[in-house]
C-alpha atoms as a PDB file:
ATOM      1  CA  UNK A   1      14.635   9.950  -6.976  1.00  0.00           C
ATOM      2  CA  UNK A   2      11.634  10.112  -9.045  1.00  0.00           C
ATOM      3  CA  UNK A   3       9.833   7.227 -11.047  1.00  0.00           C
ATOM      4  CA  UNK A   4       9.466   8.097 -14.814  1.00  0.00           C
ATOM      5  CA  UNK A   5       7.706   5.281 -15.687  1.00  0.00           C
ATOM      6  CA  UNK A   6       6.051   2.695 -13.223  1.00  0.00           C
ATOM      7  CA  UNK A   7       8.225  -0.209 -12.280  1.00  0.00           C
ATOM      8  CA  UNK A   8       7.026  -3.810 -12.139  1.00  0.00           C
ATOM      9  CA  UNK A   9       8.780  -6.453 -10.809  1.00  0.00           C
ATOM     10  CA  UNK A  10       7.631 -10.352 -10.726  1.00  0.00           C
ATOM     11  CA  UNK A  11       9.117 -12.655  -8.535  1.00  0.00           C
ATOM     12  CA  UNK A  12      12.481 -11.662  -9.947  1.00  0.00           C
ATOM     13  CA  UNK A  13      15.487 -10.232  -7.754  1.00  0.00           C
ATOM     14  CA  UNK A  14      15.619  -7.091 -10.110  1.00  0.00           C
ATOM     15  CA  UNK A  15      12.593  -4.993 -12.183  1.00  0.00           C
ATOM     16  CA  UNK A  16      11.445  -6.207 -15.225  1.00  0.00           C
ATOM     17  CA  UNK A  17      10.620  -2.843 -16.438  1.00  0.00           C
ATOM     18  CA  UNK A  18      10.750   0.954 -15.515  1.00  0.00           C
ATOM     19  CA  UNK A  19      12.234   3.771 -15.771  1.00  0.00           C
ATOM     20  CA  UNK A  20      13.820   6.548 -13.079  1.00  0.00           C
ATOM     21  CA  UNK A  21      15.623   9.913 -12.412  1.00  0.00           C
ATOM     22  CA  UNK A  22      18.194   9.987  -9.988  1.00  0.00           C
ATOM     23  CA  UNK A  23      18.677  13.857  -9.054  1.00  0.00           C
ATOM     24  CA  UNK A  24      22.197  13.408  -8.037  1.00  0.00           C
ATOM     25  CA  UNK A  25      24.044  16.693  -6.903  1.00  0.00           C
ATOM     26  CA  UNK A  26      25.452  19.498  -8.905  1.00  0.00           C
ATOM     27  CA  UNK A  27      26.323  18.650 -12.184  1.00  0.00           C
ATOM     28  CA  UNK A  28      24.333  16.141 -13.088  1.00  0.00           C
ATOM     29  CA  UNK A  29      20.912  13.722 -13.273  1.00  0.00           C
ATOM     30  CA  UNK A  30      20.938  10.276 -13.653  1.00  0.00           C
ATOM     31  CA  UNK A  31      18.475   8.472 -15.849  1.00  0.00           C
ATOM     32  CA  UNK A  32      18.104   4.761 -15.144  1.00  0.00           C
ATOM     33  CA  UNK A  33      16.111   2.573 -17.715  1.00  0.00           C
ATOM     34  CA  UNK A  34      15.176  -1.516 -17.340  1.00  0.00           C
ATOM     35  CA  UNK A  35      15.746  -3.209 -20.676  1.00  0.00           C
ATOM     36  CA  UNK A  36      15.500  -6.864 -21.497  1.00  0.00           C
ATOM     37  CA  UNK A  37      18.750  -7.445 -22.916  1.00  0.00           C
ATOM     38  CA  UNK A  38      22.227  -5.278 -22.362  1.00  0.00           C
ATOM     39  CA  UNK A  39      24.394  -4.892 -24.437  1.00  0.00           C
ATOM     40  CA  UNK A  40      23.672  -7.907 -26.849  1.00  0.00           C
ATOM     41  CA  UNK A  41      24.240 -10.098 -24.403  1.00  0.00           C
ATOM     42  CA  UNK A  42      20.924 -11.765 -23.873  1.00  0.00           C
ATOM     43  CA  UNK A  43      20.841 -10.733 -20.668  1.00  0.00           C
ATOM     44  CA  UNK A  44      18.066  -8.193 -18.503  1.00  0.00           C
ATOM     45  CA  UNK A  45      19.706  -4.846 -17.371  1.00  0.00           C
ATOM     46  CA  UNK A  46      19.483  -1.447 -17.656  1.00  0.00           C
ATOM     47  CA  UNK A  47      20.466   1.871 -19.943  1.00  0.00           C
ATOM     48  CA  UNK A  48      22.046   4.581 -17.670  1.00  0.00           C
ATOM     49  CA  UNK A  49      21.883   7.843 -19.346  1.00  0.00           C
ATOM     50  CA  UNK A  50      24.078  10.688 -17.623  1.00  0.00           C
ATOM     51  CA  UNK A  51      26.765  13.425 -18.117  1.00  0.00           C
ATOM     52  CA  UNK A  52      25.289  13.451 -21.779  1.00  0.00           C
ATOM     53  CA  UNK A  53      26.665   9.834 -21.945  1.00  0.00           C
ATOM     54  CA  UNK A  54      24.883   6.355 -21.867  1.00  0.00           C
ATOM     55  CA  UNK A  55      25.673   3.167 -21.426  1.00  0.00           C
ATOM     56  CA  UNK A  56      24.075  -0.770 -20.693  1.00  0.00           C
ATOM     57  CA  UNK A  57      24.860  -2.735 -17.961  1.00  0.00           C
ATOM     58  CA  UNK A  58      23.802  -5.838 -17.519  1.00  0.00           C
ATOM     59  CA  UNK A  59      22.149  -6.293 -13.389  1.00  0.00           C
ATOM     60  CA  UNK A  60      25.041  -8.435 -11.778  1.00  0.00           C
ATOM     61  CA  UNK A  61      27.691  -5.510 -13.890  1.00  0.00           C
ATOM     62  CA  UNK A  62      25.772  -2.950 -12.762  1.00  0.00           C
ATOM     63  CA  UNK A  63      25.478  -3.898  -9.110  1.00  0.00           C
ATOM     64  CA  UNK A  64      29.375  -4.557  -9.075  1.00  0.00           C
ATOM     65  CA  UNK A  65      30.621  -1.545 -10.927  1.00  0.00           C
ATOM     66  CA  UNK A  66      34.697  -0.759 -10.068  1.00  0.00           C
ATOM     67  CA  UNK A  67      35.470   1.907  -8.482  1.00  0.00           C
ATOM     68  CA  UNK A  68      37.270   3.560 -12.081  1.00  0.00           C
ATOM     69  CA  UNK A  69      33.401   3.655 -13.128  1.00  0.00           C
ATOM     70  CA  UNK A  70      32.577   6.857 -13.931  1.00  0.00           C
ATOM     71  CA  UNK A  71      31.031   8.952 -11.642  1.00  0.00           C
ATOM     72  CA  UNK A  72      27.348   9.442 -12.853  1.00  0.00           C
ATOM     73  CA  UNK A  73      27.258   5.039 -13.396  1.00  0.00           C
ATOM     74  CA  UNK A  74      28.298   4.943  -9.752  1.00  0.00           C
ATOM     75  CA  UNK A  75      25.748   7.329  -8.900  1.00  0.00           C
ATOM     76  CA  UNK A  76      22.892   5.434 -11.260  1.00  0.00           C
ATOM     77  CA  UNK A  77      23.850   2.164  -9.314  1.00  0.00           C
ATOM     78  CA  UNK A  78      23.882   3.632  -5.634  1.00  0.00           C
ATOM     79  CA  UNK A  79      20.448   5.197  -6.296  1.00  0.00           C
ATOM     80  CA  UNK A  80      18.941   2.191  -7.839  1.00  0.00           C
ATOM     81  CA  UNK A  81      20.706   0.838  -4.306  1.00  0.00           C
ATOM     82  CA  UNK A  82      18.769   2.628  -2.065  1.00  0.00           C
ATOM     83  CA  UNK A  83      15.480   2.391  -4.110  1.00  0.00           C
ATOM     84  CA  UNK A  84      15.771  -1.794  -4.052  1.00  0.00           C
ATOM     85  CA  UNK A  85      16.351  -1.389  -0.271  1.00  0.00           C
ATOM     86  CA  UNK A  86      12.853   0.644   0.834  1.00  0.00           C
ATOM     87  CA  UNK A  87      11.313  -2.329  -1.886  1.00  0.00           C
ATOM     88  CA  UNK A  88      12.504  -5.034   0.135  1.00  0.00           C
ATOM     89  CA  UNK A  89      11.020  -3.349   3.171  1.00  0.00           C
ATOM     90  CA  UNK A  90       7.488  -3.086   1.261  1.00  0.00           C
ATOM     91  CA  UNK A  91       7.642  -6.854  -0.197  1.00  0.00           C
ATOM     92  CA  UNK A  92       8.102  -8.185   3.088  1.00  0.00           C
ATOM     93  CA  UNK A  93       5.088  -5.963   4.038  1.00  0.00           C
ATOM     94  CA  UNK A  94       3.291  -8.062   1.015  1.00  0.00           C
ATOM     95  CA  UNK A  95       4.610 -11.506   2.179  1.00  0.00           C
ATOM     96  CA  UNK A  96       2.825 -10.856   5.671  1.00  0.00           C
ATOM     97  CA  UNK A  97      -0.003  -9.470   4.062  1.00  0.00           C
ATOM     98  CA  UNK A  98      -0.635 -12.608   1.725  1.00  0.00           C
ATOM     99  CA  UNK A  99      -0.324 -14.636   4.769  1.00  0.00           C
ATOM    100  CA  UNK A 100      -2.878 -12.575   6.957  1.00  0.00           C
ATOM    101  CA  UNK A 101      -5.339 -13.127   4.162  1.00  0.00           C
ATOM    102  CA  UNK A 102      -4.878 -16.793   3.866  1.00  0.00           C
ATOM    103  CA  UNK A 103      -4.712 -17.555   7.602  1.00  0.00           C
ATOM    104  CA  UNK A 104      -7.397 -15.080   8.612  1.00  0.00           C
ATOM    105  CA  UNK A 105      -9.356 -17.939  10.667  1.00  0.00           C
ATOM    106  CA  UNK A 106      -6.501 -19.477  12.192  1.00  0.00           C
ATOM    107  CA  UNK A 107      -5.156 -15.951  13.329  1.00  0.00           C
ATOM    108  CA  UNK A 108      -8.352 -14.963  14.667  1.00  0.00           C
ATOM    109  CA  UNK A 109      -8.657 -18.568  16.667  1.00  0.00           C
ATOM    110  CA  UNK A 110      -5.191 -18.239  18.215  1.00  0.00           C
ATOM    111  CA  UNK A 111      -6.191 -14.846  19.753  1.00  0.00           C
ATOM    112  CA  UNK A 112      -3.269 -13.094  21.776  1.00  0.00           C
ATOM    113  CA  UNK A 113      -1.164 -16.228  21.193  1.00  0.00           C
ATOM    114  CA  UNK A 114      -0.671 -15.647  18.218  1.00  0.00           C
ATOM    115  CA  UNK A 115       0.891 -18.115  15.187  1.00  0.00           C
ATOM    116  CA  UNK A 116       4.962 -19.054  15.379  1.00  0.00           C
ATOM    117  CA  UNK A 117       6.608 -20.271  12.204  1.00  0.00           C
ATOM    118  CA  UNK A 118       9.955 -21.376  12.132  1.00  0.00           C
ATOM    119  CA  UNK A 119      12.727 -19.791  10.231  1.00  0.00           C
ATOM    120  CA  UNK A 120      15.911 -21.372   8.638  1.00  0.00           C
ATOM    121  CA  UNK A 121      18.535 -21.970  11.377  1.00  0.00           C
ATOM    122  CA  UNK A 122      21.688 -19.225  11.284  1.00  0.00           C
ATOM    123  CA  UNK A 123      24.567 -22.074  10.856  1.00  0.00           C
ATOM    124  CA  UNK A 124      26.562 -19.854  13.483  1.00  0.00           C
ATOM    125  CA  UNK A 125      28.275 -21.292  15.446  1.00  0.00           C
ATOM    126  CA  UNK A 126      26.600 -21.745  17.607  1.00  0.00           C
ATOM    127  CA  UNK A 127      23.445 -22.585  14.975  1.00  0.00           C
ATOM    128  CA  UNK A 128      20.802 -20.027  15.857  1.00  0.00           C
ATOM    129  CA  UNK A 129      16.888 -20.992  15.798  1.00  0.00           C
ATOM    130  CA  UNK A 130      14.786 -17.834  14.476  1.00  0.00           C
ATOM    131  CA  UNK A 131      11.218 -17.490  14.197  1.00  0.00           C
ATOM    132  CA  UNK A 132       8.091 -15.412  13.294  1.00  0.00           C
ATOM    133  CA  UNK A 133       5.311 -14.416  15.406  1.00  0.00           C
ATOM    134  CA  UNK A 134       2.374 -13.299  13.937  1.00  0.00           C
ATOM    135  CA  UNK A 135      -0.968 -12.022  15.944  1.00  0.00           C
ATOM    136  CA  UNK A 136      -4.268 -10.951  15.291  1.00  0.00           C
ATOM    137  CA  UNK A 137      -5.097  -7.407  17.138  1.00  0.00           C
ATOM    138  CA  UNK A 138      -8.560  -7.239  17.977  1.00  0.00           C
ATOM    139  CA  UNK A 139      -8.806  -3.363  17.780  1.00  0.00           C
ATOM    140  CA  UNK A 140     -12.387  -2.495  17.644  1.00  0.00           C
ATOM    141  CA  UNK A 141     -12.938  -5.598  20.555  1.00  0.00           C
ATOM    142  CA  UNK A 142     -15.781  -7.342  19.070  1.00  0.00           C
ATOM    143  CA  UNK A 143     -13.817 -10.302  18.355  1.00  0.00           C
ATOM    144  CA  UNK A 144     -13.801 -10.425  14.911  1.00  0.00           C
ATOM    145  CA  UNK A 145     -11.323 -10.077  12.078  1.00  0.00           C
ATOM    146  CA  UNK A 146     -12.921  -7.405  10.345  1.00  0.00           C
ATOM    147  CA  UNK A 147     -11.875  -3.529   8.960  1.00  0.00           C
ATOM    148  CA  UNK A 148     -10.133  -1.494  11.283  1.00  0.00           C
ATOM    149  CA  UNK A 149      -8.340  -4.539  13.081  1.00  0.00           C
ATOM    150  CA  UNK A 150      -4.143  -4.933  12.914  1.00  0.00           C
ATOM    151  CA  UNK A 151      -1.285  -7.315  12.824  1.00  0.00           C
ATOM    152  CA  UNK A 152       1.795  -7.457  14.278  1.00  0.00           C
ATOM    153  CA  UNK A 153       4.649  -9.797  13.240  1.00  0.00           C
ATOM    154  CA  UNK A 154       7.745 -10.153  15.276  1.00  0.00           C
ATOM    155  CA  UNK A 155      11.320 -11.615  13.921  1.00  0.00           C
ATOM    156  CA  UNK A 156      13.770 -13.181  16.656  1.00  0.00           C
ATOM    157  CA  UNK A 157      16.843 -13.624  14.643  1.00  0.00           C
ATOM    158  CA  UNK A 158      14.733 -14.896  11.302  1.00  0.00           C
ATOM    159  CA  UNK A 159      17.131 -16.412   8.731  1.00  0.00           C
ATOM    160  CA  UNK A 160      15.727 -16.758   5.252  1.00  0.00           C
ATOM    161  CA  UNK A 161      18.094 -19.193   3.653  1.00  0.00           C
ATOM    162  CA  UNK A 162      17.563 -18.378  -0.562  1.00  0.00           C
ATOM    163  CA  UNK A 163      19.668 -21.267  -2.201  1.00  0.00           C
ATOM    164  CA  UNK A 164      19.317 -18.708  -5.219  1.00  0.00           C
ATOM    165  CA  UNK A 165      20.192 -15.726  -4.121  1.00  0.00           C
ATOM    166  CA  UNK A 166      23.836 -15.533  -2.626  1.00  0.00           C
ATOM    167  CA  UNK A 167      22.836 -13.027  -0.498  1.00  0.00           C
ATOM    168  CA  UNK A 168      20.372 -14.269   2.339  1.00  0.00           C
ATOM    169  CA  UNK A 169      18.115 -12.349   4.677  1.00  0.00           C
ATOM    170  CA  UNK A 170      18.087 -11.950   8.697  1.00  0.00           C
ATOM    171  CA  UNK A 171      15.560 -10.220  10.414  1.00  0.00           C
ATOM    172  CA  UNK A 172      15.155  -9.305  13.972  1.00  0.00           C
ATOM    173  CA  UNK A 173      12.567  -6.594  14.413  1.00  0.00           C
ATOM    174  CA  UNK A 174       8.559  -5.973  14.770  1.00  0.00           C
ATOM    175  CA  UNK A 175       6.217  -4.771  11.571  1.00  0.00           C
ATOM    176  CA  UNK A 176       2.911  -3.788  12.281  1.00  0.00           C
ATOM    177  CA  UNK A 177      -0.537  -3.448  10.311  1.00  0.00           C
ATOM    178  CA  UNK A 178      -3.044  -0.938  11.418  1.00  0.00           C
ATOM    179  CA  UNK A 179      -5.583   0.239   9.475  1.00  0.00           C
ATOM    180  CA  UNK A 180      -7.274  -3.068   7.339  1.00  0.00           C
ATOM    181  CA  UNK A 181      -9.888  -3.307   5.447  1.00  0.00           C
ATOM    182  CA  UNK A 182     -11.722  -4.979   3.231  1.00  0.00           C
ATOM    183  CA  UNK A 183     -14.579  -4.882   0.703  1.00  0.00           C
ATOM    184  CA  UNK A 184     -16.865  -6.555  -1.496  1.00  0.00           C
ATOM    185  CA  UNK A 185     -17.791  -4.578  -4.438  1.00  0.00           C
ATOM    186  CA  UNK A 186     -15.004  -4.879  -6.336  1.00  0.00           C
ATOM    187  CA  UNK A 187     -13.682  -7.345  -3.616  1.00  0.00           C
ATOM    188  CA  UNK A 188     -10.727  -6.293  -2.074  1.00  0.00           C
ATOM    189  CA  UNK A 189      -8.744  -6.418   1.213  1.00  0.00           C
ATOM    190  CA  UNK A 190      -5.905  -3.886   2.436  1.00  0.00           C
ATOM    191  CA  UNK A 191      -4.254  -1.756   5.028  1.00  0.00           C
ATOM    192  CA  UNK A 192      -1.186   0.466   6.276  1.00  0.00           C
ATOM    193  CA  UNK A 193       2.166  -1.105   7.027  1.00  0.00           C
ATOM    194  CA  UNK A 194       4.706   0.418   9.498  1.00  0.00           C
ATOM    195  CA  UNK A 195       7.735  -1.154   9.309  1.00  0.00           C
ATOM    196  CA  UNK A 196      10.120  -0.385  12.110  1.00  0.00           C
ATOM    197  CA  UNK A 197      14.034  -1.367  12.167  1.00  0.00           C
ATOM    198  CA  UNK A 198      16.253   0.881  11.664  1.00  0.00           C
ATOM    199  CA  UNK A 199      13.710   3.000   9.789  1.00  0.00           C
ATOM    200  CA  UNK A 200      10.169   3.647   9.894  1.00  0.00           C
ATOM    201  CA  UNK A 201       7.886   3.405   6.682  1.00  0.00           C
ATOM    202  CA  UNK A 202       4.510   3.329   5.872  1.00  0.00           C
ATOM    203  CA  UNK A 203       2.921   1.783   2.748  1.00  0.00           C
ATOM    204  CA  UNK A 204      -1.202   2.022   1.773  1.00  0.00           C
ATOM    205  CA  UNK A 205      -2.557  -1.241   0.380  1.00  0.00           C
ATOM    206  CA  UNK A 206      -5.839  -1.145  -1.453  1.00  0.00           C
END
């Protein structure tokens, strides 16, 4: 999968612009295009271009396609798939990120202890109480936050209850920051991710 043109997405589930190329096997590529309104219908989605065909799908049609789709749409819409997935994994990188920066004090206070959150309770049954865990490592020892310091965040069975999103999120794992750093001329504050679940994945913020 290679990005044609850079995709930007803002707050929204799905990109509100971009372009890719799904190399799918022997005989075809994929081309998958955001556009703001498919079809005629007033609604966001994209332009699939394949097979020397093309076609618009709106997001929620293009995410459900039947299985009588043809095969280079159902090949568009399980690449854009897997590409959503690895984003999720780098935007909850973000979130943590965003909340390192603006708890930086309290986090370096807390020490070893660490700061617990609360997450939405799993309605089970039984209900299930998650949380997150996040904590300052003092890598360089002098007791600072400062560059070359990390984070880690641990999920026991974290819930995210979305009351617009019918799909929800549950996480149970550890991501870890190594790396930060931070400047002042342009200001500026960054780092490595590693996420590890199921997968392990590394994203440079600068």
């Amino acid at each position: 999968m290679h990005v044609i043109q850079p995709v930007r997405w803002f707050g929204t589930e799905n990109p509100i612009a971009g372009r890719l190329r799904i190399n799918y096997p022997v005989p075809f590529e994929v081309f998958l295009e955001v556009i703001p309104d498919a079809n005629g219908s007033g609604l966001p989605g994209v332009r699939i271009a394949g097979s020397g065909q093309q076609a618009e799908k709106t997001w929620d049609d293009f995410e459900d396609l039947p299985d009588t789709a043809p095969e280079w749409q159902q090949a568009a819409s399980y690449g854009y798939a897997v590409f959503r997935f690895f984003f999720k994994h780098f935007a909850i990188a973000f979130d943590n990120f965003e909340y390192f920066v603006d708890q930086n004090r309290n986090l370096e206070n807390a020490g070893g202890a660490g700061l617990t959150e609360a997450c939405d309770t799993f309605p089970g049954p039984p209900p299930i109480a998650g949380s997150r865990k996040m904590v300052w490592n003092d890598l360089n020892g002098n007791r600072e936050l400062d560059p070359g310091d990390g984070f880690t965040v641990t999920y026991t069975n974290c819930w995210i209850d979305d009351p617009d999103d019918v799909i929800d999120e549950f996480f149970r794992g550890t991501l870890k920051m190594t790396g930060y750093i931070e400047g002042t001329s342009p200001y500026f504050k960054g780092g490595i991710f590693t996420l590890k679940t199921s997968m392990s994945m590394k994203l440079k913020v600068a």
